[in-house]
Protein backbone atom coordinates (compact mmCIF):
# COMPACT_ATOMS: atom_id res chain seq x y z
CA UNK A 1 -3.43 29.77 -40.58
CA UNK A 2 -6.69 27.81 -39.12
CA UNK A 3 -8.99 30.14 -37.94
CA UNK A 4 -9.86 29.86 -34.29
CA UNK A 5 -13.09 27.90 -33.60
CA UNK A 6 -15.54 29.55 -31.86
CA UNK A 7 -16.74 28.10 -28.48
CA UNK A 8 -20.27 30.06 -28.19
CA UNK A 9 -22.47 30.49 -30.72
CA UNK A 10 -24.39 33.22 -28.71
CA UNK A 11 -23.07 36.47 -30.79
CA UNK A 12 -24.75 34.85 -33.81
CA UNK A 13 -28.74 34.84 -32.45
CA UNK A 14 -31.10 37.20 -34.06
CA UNK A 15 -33.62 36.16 -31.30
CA UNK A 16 -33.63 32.96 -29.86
CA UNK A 17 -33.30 30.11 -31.81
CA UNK A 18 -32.95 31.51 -35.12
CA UNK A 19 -28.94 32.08 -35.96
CA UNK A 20 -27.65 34.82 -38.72
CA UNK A 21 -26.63 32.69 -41.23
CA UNK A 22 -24.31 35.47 -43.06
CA UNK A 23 -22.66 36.34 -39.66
CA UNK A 24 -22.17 32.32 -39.81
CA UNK A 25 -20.35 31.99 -42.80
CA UNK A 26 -18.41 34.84 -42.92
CA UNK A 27 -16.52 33.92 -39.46
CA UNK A 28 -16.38 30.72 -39.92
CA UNK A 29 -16.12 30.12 -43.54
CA UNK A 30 -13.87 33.87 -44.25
CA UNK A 31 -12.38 34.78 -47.74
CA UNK A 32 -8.76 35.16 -47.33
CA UNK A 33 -6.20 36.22 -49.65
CA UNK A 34 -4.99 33.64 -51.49
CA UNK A 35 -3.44 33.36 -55.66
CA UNK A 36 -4.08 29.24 -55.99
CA UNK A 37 -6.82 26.95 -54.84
CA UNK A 38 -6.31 23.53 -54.64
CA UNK A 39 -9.27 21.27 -55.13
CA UNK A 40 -7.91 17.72 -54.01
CA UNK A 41 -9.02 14.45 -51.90
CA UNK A 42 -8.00 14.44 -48.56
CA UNK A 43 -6.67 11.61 -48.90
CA UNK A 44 -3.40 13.80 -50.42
CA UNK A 45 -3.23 16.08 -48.02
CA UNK A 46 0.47 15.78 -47.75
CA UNK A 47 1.54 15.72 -50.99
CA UNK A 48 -0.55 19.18 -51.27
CA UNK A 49 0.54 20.73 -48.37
CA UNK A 50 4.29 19.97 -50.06
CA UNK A 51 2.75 21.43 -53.12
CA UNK A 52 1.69 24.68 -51.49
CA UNK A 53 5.05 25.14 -49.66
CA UNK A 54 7.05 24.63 -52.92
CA UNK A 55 4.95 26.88 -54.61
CA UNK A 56 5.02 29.58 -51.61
CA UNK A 57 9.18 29.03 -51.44
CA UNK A 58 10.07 29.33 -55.17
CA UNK A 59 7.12 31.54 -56.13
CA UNK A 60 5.90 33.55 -53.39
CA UNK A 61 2.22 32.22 -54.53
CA UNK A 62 -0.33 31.48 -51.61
CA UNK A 63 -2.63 28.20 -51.99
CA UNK A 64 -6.15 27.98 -50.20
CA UNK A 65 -6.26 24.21 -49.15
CA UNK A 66 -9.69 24.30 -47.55
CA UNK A 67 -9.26 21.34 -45.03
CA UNK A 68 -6.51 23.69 -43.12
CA UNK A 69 -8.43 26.87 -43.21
CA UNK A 70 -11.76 26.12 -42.81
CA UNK A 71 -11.35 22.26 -41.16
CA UNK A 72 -13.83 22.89 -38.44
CA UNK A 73 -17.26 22.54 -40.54
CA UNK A 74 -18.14 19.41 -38.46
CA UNK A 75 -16.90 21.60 -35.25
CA UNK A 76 -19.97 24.10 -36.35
CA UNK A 77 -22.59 21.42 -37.22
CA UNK A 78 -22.07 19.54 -33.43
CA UNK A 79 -22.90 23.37 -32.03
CA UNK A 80 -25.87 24.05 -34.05
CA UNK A 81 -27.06 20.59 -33.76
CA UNK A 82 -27.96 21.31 -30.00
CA UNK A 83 -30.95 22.72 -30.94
CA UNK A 84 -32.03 19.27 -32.75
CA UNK A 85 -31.59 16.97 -29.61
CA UNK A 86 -34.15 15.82 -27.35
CA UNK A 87 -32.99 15.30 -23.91
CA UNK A 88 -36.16 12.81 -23.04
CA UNK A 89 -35.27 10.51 -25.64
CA UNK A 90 -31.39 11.72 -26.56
CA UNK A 91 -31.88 11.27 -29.14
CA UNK A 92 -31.05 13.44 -32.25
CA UNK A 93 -34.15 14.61 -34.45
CA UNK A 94 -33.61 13.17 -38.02
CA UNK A 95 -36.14 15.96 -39.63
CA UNK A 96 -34.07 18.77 -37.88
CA UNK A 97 -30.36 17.49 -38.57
CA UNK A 98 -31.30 17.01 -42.03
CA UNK A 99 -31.89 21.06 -42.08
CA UNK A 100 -29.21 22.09 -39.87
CA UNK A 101 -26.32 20.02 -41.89
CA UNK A 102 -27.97 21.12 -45.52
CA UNK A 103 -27.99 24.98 -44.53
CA UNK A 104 -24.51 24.50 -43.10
CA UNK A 105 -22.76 22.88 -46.38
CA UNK A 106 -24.69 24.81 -47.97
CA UNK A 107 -22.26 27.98 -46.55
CA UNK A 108 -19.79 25.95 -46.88
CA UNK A 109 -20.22 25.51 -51.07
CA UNK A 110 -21.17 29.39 -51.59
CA UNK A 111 -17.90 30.34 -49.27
CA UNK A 112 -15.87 27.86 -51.54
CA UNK A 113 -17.52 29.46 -54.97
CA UNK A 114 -16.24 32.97 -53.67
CA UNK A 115 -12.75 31.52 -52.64
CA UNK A 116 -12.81 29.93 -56.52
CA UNK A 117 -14.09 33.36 -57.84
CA UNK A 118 -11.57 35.37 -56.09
CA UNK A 119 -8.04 33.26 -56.89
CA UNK A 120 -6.16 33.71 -59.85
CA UNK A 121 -5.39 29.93 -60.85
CA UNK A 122 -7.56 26.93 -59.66
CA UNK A 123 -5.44 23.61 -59.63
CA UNK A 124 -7.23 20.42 -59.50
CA UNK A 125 -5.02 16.80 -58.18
CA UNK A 126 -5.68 14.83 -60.31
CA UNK A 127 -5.15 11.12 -58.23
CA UNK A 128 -6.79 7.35 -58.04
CA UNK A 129 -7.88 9.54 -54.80
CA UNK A 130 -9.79 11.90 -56.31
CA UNK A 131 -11.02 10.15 -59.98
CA UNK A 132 -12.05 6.28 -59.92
CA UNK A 133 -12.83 4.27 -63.23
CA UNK A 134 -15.21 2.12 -61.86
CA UNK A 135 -16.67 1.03 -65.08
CA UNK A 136 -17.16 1.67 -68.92
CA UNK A 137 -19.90 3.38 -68.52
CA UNK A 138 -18.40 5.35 -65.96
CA UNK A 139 -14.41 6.10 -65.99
CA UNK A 140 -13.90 9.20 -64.44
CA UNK A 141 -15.70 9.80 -60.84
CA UNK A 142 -15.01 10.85 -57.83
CA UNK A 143 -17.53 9.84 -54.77
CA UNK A 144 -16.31 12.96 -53.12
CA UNK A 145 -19.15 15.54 -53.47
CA UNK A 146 -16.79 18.64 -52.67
CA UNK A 147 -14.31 17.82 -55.67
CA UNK A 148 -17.83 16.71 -57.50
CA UNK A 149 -19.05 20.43 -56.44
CA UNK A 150 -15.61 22.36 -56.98
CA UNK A 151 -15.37 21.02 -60.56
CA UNK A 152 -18.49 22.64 -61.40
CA UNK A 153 -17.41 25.59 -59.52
CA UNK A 154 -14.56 25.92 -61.90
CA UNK A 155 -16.37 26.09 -64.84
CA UNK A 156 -18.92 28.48 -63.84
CA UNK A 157 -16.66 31.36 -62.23
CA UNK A 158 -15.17 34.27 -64.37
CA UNK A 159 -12.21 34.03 -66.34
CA UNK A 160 -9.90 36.96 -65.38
CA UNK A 161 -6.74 37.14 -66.52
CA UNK A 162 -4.12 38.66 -64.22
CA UNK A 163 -2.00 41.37 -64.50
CA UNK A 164 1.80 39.36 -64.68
CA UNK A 165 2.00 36.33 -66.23
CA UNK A 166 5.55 33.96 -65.10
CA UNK A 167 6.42 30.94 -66.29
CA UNK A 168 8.96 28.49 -64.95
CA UNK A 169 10.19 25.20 -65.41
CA UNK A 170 10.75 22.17 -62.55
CA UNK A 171 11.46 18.93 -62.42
CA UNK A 172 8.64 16.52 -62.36
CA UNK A 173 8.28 14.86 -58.93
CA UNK A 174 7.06 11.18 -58.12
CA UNK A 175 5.00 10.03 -55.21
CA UNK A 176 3.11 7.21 -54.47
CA UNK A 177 -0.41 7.32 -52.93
CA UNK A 178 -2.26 4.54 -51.32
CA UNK A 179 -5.85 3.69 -52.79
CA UNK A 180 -8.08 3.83 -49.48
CA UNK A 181 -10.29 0.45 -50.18
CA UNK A 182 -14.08 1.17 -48.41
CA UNK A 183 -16.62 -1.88 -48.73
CA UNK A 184 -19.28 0.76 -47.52
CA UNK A 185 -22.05 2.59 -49.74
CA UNK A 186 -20.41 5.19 -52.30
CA UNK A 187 -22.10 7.70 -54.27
CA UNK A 188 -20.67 8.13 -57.69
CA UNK A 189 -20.53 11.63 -59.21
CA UNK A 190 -19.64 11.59 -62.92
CA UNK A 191 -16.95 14.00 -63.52
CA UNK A 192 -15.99 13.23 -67.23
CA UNK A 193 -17.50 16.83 -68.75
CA UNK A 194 -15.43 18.59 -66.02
CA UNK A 195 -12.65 16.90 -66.85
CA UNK A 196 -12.36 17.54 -70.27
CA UNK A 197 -12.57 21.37 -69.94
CA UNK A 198 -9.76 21.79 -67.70
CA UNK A 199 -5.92 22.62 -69.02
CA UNK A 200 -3.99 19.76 -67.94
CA UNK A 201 -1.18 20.61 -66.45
CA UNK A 202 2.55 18.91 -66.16
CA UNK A 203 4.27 19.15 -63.60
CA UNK A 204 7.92 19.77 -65.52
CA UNK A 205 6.26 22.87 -67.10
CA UNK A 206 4.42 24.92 -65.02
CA UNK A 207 3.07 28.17 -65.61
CA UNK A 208 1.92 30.42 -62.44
CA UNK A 209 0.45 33.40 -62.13
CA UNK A 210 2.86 36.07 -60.32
């Protein structure tokens, strides 16, 4: 379940103008308890909310899809960006955005390591969404720099093995995604290395953690 959005950020001063940047994050970026996260585009949203239902219905196993818990980052950045507008100009200070949105994602990508850290089973979707081959040189992107961020995550957390192991067997399932087409600037992240250490997984043999 989203958590609510705050409306004030007043129960987060220290003293005026300075905000408590661990009171931040831990309301609006929480740990919950979850046995899967799902690193993904949002671009396959669907498919991976029908992914986290069928694996909450036949295995009882919880997914952390970040965009539904925690899809109110931008929500938090329009509230602390008050403090970098200037009502003679309105204008926004470019200087002072650049901090506020930097310390922000940067809560953002430590609450995402500890929600990594703290599952049992990280499952990346692999999609045209989330990997381009836009060259020889480079084959496997992504110009996302939260799957570019979570795949470094992944390889970086500890390795604990849980208590009951389960495996089951289903049915591989086919679904089409559209390839969003963007003429404007991308940033390419090279995510070959990443790739190559993670288990690939089918989906007619599954194995979950229960």
């Amino acid at each position: 379940q989203r958590v609510i959005v705050k409306e004030s950020l007043d129960e987060y001063y220290v003293k005026e103008n300075i905000l408590d940047g661990q009171k931040l994050m831990d309301k609006w970026f929480p740990k919950i308890n979850a046995h899967i996260f799902l690193s993904h585009s949002h671009a396959d949203k669907d498919f991976v909310y029908s992914m986290a239902g069928f694996l909450y219905r036949e295995f009882g196993l919880i997914s952390f899809i970040d965009s539904v818990v925690w899809g109110y980052a931008d929500e938090l950045l329009r509230q602390v960006d008050q403090h970098c507008y200037d009502s003679v100009s309105k204008t926004y200070n470019y200087f002072m955005r650049n901090k506020t949105t930097s310390n922000i994602y940067l809560m953002l990508n430590n609450a995402l390591y500890n929600m990594i850290d703290c599952t049992e089973c990280i499952i990346f979707i692999d999609t045209p969404n989330s990997v381009k081959k836009i060259s020889e040189v480079l084959r496997d992107v992504t110009y996302s720099p939260w799957i570019y961020s979570e795949l470094n995550l992944i390889n970086k957390v500890r390795k604990v093995k849980p208590n009951r192991i389960l495996v089951k067997g289903f049915e591989k399932r086919s679904y089409t995604l559209n390839e969003s087409v963007t003429e404007s600037l991308q940033i390419a992240h090279d995510i070959s290395t990443q790739l190559k250490a993670l288990n690939k997984l089918e989906m007619r043999d599954i194995s979950v953690m229960l």
